[in-house]
Protein backbone atom coordinates (compact mmCIF):
# COMPACT_ATOMS: atom_id res chain seq x y z
CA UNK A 1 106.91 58.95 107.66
CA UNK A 2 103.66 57.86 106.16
CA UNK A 3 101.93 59.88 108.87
CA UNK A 4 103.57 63.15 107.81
CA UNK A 5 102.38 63.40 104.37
CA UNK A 6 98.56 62.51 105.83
CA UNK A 7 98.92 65.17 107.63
CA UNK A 8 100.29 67.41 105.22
CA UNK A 9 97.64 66.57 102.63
CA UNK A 10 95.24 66.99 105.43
CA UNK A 11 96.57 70.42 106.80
CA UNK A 12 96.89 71.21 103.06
CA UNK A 13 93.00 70.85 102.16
CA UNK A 14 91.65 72.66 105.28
CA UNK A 15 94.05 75.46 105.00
CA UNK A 16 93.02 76.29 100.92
CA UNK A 17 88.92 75.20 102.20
CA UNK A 18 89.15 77.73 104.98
CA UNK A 19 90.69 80.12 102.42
CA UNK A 20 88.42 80.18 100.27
CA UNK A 21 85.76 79.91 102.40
CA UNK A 22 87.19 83.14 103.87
CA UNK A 23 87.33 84.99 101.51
CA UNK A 24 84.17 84.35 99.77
CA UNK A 25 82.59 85.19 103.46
CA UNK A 26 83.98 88.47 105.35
CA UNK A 27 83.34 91.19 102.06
CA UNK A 28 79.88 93.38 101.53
CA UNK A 29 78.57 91.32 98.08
CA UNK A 30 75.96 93.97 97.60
CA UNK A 31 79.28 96.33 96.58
CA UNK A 32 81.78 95.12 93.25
CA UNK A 33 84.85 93.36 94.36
CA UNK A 34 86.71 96.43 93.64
CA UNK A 35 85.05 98.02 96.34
CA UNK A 36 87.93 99.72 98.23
CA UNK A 37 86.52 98.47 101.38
CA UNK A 38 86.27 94.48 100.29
CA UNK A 39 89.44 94.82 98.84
CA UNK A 40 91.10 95.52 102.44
CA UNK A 41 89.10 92.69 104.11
CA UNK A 42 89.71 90.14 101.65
CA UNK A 43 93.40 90.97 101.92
CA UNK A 44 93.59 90.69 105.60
CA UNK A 45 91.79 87.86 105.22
CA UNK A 46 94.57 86.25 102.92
CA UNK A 47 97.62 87.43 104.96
CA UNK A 48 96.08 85.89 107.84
CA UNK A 49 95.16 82.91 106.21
CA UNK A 50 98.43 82.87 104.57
CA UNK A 51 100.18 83.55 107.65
CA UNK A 52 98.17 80.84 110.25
CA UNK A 53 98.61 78.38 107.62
CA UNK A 54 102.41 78.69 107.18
CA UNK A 55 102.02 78.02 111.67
CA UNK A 56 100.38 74.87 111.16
CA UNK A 57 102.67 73.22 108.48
CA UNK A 58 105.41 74.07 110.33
CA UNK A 59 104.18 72.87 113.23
CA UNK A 60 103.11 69.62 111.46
CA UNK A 61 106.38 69.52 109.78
CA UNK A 62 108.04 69.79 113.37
CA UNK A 63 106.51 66.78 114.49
CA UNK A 64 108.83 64.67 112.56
CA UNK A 65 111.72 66.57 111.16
CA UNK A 66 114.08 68.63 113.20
CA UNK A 67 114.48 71.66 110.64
CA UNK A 68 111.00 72.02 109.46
CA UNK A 69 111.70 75.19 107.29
CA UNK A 70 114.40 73.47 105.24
CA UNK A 71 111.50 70.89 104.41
CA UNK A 72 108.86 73.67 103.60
CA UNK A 73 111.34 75.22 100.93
CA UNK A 74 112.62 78.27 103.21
CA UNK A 75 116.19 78.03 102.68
CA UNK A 76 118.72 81.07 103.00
CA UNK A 77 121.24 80.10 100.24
CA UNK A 78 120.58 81.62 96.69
CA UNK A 79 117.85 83.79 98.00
CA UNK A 80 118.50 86.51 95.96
CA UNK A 81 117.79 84.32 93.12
CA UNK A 82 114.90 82.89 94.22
CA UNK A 83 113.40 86.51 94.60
CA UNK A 84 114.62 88.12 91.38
CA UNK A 85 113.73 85.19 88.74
CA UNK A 86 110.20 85.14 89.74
CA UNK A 87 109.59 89.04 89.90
CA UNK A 88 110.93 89.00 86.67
CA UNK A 89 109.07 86.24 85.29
CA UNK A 90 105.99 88.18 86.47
CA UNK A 91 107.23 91.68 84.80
CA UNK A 92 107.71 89.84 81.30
CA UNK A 93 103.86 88.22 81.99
CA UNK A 94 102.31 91.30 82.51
CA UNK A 95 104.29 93.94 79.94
CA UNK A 96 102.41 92.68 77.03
CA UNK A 97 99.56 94.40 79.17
CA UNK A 98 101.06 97.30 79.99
CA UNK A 99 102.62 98.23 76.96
CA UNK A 100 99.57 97.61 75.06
CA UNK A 101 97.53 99.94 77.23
CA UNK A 102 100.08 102.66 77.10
CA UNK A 103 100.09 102.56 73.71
CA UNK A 104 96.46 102.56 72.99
CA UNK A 105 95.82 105.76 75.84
CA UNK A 106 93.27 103.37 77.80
CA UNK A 107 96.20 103.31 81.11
CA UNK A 108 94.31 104.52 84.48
CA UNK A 109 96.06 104.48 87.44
CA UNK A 110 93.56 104.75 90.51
CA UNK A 111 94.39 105.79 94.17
CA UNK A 112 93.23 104.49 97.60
CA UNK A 113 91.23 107.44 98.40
C-alpha cells in the first residue's frame, strides 16, 4: 500500500501544477481578469482540470482498491448533509458582505452581456 499513497501524492502535485499552470496560461493578460471572455476560459479550464483530475485518482485509486470512490470520499449515504452544511457555511461567510453592501447602496449586480 506504500505505492498508492506515492502515487497519490504524485498524481496530487501534477494535477494542482498543471492547474495552475492552466490557468495562468489560456486567458488574454493584456484584458483585467474580469474580462468576460477570460472569465469563460479560465473556467473551462478548471472544470476540465477538475474533471481529468478526478479520472486519474480514480484510476490510481483503482489500481489497488476495489471501490475507488468510497476511498476518494464519494459516498451516497448522508448526502444531503454533506451538500447543505457547506452551502450554508458559505452563505453565513459571505452575508457579512452582502448585507454590508446593501446597506451602504454600493450593491451592483452585473450581467453576462
Amino acid at each position: 500500500m506504500k505505492e498508492c499513497s506515492i502515487f497519490l501524492f504524485i498524481g496530487g502535485f501534477l494535477i494542482q501544477f498543471v492547474y495552475v499552470i492552466s490557468i495562468n496560461t489560456f486567458y488574454d493578460h493584456k484584458k483585467p481578469r474580469d474580462y468576460i471572455q477570460n472569465v469563460r476560459k479560465r473556467f473551462i479550464v478548471a472544470f476540465l482540470n477538475n474533471f481529468v483530475g478526478i479520472i486519474v485518482t480514480y484510476k490510481l485509486i483503482g489500481l489497488f482498491y476495489v471501490h475507488p470512490f468510497i476511498h476518494m470520499g464519494f459516498r451516497s449515504n448522508n448526502l444531503f448533509f454533506a451538500i447543505l452544511f457547506p452551502s450554508l457555511l458559505t452563505l453565513i461567510f459571505y452575508l457579512g458582505t452582502i448585507i454590508t453592501l446593501i446597506i451602504d447602496g454600493n450593491i451592483q449586480i452585473k450581467g453576462f452581456n
